[in-house]
N, C-alpha and C. Protein backbone atom coordinates (compact mmCIF):
# COMPACT_ATOMS: atom_id res chain seq x y z
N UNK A 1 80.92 94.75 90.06
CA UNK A 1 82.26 95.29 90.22
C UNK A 1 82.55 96.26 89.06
N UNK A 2 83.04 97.68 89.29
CA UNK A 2 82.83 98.43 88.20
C UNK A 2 84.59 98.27 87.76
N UNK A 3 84.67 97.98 86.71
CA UNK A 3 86.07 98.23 85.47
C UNK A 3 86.79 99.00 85.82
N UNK A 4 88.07 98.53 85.86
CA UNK A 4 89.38 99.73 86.48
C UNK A 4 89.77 100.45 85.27
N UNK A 5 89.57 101.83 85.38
CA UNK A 5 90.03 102.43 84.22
C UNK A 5 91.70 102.27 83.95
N UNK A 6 92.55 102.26 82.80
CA UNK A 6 93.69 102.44 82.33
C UNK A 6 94.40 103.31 82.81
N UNK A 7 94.18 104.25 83.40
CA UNK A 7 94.87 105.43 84.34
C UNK A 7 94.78 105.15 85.80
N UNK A 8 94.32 104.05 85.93
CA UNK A 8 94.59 104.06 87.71
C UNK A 8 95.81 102.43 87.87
N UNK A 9 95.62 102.18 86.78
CA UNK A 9 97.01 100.75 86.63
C UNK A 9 98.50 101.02 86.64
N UNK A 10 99.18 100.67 86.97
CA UNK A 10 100.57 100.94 86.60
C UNK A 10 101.17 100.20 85.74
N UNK A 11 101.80 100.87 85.21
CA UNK A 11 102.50 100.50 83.92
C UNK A 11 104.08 99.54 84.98
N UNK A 12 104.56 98.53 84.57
CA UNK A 12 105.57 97.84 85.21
C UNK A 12 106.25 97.45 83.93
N UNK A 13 108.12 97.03 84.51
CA UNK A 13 109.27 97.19 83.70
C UNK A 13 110.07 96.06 84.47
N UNK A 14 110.53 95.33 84.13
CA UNK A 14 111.16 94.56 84.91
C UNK A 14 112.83 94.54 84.53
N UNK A 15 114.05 94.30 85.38
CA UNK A 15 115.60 94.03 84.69
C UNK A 15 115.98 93.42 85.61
N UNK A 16 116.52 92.32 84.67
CA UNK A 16 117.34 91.87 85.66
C UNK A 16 119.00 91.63 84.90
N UNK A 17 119.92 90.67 85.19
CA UNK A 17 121.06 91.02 84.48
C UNK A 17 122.24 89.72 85.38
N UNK A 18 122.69 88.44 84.65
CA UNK A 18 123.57 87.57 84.97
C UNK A 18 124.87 88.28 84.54
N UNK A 19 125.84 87.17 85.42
CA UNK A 19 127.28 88.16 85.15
C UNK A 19 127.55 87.05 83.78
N UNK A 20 127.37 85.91 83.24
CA UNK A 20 128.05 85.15 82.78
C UNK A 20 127.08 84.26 81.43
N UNK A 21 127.56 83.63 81.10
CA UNK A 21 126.60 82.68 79.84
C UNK A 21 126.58 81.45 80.29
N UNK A 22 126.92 80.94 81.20
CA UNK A 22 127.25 80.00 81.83
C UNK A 22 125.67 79.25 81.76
N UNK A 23 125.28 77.82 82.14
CA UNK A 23 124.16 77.22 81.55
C UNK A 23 123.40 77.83 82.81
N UNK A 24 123.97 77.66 84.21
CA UNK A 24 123.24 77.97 85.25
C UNK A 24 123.18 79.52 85.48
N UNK A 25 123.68 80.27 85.01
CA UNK A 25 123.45 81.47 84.71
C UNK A 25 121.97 81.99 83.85
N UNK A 26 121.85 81.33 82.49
CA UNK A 26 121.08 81.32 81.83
C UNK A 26 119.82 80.56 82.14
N UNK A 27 119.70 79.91 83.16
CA UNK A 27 118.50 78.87 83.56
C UNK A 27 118.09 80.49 84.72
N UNK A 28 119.03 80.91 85.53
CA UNK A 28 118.97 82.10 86.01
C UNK A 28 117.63 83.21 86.03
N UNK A 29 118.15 83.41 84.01
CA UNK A 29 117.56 84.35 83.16
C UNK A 29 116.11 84.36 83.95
N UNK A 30 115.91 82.97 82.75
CA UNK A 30 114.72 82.42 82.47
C UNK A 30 113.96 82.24 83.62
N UNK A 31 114.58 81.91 85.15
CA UNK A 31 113.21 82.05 85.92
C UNK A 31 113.29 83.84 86.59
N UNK A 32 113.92 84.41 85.98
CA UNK A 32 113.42 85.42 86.19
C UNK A 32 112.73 86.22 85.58
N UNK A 33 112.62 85.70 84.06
CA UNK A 33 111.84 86.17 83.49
C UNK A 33 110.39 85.32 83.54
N UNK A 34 109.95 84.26 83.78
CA UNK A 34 108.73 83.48 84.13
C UNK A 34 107.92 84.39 86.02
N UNK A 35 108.98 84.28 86.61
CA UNK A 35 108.46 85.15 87.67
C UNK A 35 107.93 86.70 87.52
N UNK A 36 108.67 87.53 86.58
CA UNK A 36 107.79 88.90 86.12
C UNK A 36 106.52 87.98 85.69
N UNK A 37 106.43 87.07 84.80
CA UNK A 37 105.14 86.83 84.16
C UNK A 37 104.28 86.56 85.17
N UNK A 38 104.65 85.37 86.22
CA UNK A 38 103.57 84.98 87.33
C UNK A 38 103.00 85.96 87.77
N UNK A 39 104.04 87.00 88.39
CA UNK A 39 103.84 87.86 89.08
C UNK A 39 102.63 89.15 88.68
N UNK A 40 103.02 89.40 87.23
CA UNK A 40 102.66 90.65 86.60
C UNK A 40 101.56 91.12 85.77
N UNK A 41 101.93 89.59 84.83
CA UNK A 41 101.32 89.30 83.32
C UNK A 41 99.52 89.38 84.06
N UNK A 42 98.95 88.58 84.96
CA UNK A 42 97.90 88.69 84.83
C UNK A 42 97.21 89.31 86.24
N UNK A 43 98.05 89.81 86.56
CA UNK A 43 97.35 90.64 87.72
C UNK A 43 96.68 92.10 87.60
N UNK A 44 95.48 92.08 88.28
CA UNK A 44 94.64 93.29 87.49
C UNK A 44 95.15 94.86 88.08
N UNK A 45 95.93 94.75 88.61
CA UNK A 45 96.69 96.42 89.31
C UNK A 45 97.88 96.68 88.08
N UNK A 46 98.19 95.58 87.19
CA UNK A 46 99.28 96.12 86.46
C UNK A 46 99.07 96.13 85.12
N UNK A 47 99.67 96.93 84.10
CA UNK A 47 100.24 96.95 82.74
C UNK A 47 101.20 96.13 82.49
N UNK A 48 100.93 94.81 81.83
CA UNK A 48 102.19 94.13 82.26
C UNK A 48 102.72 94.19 80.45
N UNK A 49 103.80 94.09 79.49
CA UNK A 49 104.27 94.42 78.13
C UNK A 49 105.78 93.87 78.40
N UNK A 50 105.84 92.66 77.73
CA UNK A 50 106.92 91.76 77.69
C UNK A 50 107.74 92.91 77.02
N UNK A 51 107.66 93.89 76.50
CA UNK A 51 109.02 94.43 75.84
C UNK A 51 109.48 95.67 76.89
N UNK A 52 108.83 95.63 77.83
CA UNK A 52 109.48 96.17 78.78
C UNK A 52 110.06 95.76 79.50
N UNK A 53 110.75 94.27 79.57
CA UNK A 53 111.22 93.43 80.59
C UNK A 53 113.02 93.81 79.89
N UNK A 54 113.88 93.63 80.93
CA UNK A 54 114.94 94.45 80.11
C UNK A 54 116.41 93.28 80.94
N UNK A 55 116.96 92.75 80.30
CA UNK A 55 117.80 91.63 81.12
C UNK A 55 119.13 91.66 79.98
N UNK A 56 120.97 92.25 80.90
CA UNK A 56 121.65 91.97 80.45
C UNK A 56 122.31 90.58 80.36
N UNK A 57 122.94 89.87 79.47
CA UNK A 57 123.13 88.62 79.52
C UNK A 57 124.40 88.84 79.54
N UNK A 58 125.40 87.75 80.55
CA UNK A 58 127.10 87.55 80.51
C UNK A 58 127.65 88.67 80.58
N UNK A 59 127.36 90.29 81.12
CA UNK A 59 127.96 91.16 81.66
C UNK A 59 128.07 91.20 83.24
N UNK A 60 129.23 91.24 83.37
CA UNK A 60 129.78 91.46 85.16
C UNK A 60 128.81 92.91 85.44
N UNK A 61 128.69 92.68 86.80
CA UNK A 61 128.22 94.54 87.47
C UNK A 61 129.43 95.35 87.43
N UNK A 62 130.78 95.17 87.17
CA UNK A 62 132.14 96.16 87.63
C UNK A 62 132.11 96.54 85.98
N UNK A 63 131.13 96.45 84.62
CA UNK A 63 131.28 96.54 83.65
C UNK A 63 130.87 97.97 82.99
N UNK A 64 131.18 98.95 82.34
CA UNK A 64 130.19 100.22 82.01
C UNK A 64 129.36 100.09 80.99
N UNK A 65 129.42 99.11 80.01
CA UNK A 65 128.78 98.64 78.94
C UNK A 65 127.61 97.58 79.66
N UNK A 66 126.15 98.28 79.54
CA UNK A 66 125.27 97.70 80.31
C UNK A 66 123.85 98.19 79.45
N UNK A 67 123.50 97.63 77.92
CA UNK A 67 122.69 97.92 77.34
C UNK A 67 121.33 97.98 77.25
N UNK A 68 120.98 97.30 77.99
CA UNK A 68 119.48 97.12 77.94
C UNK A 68 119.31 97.96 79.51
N UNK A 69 120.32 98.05 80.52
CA UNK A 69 120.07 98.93 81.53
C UNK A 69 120.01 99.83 80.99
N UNK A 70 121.23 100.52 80.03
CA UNK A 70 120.64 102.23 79.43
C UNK A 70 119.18 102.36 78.51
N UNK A 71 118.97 101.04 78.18
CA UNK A 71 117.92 101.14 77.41
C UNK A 71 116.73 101.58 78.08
N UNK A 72 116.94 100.58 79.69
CA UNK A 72 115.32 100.72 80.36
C UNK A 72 115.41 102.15 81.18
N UNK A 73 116.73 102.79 81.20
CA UNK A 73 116.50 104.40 81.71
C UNK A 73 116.22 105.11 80.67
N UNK A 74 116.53 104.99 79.72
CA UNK A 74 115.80 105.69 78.21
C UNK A 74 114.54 106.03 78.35
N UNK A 75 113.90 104.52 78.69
CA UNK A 75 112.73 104.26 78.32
C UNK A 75 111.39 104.80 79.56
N UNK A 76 112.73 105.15 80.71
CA UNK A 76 111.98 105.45 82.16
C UNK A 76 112.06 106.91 81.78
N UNK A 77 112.50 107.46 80.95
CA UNK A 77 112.76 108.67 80.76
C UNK A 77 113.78 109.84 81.15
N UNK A 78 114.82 109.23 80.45
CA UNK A 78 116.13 109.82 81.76
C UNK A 78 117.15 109.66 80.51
N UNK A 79 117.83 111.15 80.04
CA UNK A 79 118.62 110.86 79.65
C UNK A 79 120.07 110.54 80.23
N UNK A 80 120.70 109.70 79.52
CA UNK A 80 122.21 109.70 79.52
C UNK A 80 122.91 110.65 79.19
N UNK A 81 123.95 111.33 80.15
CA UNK A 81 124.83 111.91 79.06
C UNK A 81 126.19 111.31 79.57
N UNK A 82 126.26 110.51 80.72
CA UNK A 82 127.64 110.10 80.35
C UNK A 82 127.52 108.86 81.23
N UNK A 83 128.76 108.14 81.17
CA UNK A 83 128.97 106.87 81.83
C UNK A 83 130.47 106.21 81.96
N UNK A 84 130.91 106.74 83.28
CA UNK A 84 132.40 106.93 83.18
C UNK A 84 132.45 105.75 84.74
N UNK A 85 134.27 105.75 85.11
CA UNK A 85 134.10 105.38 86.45
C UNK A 85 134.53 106.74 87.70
N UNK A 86 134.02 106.39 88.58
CA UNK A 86 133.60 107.25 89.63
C UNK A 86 135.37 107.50 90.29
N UNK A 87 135.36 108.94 90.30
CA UNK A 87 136.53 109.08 90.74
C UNK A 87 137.19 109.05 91.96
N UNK A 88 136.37 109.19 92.32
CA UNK A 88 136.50 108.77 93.94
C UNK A 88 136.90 107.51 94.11
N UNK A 89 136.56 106.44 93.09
CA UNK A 89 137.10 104.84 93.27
C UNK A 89 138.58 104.88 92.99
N UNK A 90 140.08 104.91 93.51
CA UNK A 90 140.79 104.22 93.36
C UNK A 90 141.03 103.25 92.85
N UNK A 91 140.21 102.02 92.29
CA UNK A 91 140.73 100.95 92.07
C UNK A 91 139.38 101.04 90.81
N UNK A 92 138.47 102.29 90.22
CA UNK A 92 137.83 102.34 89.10
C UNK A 92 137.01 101.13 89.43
N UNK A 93 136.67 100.72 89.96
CA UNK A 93 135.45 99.43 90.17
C UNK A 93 134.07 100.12 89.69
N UNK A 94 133.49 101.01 90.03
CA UNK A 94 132.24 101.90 90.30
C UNK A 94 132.26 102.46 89.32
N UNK A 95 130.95 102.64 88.84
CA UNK A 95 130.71 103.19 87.65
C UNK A 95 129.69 104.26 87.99
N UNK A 96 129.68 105.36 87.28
CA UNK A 96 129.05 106.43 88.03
C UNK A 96 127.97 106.98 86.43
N UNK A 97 127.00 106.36 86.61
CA UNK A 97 126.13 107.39 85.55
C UNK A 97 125.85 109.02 85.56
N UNK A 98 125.66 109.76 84.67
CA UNK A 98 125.47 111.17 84.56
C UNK A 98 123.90 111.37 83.59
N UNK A 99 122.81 111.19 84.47
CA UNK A 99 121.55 111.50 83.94
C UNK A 99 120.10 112.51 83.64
N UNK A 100 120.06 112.69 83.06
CA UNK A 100 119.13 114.02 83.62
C UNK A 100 117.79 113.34 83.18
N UNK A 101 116.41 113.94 83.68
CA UNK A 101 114.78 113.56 82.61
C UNK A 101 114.71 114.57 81.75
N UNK A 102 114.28 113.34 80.75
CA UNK A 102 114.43 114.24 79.22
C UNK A 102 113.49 114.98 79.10
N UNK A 103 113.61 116.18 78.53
CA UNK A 103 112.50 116.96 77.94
C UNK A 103 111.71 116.79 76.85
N UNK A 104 112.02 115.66 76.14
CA UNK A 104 111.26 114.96 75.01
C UNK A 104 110.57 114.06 74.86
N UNK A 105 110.74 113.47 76.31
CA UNK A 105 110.44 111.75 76.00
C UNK A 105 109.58 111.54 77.88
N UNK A 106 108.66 110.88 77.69
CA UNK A 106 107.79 110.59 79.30
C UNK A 106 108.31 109.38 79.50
N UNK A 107 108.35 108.99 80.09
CA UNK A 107 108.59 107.58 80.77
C UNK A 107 107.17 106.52 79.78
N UNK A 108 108.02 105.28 79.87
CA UNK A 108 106.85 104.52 79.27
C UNK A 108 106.28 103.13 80.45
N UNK A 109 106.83 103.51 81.36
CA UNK A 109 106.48 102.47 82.75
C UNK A 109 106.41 103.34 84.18
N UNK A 110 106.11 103.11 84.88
CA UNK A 110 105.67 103.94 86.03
C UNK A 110 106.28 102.72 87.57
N UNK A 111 106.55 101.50 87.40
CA UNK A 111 107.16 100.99 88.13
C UNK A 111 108.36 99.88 87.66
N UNK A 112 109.45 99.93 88.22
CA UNK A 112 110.71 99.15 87.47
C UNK A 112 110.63 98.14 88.61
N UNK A 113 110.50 96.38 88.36
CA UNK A 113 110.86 95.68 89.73
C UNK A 113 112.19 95.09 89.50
N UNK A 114 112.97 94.66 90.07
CA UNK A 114 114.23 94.39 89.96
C UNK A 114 114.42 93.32 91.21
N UNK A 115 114.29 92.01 90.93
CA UNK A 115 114.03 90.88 92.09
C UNK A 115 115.19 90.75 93.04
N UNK A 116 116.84 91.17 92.39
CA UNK A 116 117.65 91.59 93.68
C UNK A 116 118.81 92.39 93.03
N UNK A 117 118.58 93.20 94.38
CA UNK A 117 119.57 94.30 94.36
C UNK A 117 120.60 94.46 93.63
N UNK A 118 121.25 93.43 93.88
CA UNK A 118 122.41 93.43 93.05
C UNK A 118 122.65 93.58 91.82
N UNK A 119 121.61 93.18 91.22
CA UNK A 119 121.60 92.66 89.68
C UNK A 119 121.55 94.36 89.22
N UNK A 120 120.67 95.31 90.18
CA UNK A 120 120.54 96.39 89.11
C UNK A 120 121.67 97.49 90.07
N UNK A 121 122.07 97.56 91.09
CA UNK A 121 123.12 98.50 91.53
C UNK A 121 124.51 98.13 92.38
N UNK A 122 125.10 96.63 91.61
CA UNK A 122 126.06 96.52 92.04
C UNK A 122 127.16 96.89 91.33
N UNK A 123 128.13 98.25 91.25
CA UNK A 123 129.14 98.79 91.16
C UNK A 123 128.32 100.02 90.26
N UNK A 124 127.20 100.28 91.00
CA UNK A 124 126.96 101.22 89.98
C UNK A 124 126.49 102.50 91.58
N UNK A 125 126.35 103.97 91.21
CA UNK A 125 126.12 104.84 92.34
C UNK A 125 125.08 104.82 91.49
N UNK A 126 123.91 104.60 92.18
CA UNK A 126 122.63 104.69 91.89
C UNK A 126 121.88 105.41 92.58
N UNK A 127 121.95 105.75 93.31
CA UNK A 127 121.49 106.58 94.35
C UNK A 127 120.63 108.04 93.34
N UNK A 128 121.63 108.48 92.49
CA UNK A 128 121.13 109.90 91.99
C UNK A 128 120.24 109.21 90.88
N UNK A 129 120.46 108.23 90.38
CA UNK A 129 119.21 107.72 89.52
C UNK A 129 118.07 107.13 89.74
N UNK A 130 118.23 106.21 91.38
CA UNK A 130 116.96 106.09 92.11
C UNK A 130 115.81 107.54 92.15
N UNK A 131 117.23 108.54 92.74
CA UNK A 131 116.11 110.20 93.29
C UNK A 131 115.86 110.72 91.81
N UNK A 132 116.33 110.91 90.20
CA UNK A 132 115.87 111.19 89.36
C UNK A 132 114.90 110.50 88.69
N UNK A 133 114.66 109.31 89.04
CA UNK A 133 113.76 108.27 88.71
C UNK A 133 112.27 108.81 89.11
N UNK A 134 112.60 109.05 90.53
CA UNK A 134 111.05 109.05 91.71
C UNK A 134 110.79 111.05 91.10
N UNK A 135 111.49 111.64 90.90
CA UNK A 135 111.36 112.85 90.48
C UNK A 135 110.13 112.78 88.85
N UNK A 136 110.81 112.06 88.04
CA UNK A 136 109.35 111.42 86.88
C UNK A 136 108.60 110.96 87.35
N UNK A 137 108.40 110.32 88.35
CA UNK A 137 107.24 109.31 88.89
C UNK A 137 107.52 108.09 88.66
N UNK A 138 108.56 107.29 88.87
CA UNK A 138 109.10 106.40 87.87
C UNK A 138 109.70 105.86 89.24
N UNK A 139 109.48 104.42 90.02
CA UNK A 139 110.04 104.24 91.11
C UNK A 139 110.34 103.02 90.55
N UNK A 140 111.11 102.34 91.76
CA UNK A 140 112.07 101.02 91.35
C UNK A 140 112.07 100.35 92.76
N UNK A 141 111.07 98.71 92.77
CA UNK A 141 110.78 98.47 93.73
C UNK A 141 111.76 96.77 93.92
N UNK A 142 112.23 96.80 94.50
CA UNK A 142 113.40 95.83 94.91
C UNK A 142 113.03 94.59 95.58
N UNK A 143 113.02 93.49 95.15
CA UNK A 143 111.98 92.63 95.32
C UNK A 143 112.78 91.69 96.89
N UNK A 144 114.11 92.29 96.90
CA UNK A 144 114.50 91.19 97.80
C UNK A 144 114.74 92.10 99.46
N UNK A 145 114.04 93.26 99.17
CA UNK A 145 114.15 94.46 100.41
C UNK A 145 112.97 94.28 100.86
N UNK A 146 112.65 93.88 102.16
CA UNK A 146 110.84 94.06 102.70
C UNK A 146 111.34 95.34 103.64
């Protein structure tokens, strides 16, 4: 069996994100972070790097302060330049990011999994950061969508 070179693997990123600190919240976390590992850590198609795993703790989704999410678009290669709520919302629920890909910085993962939906685009318009994402090469595969 000939050796998979380092350029044909994908690099993987995982986020996930509880609304609360709550104990069952936090038991939450943790099997979601043991499932990237099952899943990732030793399978030979992936790059798997625990510091790419990216999980907000006790922030609601209706929140704009969402750090380790701006962190893992940083890190996908996408800048921020703003993070307001969407005006179109009446009732400001929705939070609308403003992102572009940076001209300085490559992406440092090539696939983001995110085990459900919610956790990474609920009150957020994601849509233009899904299509700026796949524009780097940088896709985001949704674990609870077949």
């Amino acid at each position: 069996m000939e050796a998979k070179k380092v350029d044909d693997l994908i690099r993987v990123a995982g986020y996930g994100r509880v609304s609360t600190d709550s104990k069952d919240q936090k038991n939450s976390l943790e099997h979601q972070k043991a499932s990237y590992e099952r899943d990732y850590k030793d399978n030979p198609k992936y790059i798997y790097n625990e510091k790419y795993l990216y999980f907000d703790r006790g922030i609601t989704g209706t929140k704009l302060n969402r750090p380790r999410f701006d962190e893992m678009l940083k890190d996908a290669g996408l800048d921020i330049v703003e993070v307001r709520n969407n005006d179109n919302d009446n009732r400001k629920r929705y939070s609308d990011y403003v992102t572009i890909p940076s001209s300085t910085r490559k992406p440092k993962f090539d696939l983001i999994i995110v085990r459900n939906t919610s956790r990474f685009a609920r009150n957020i318009n994601c849509v233009k950061i899904l299509e700026q994402l796949r524009q780097i090469k940088v896709y985001v595969y949704f674990c609870d969508i077949d």
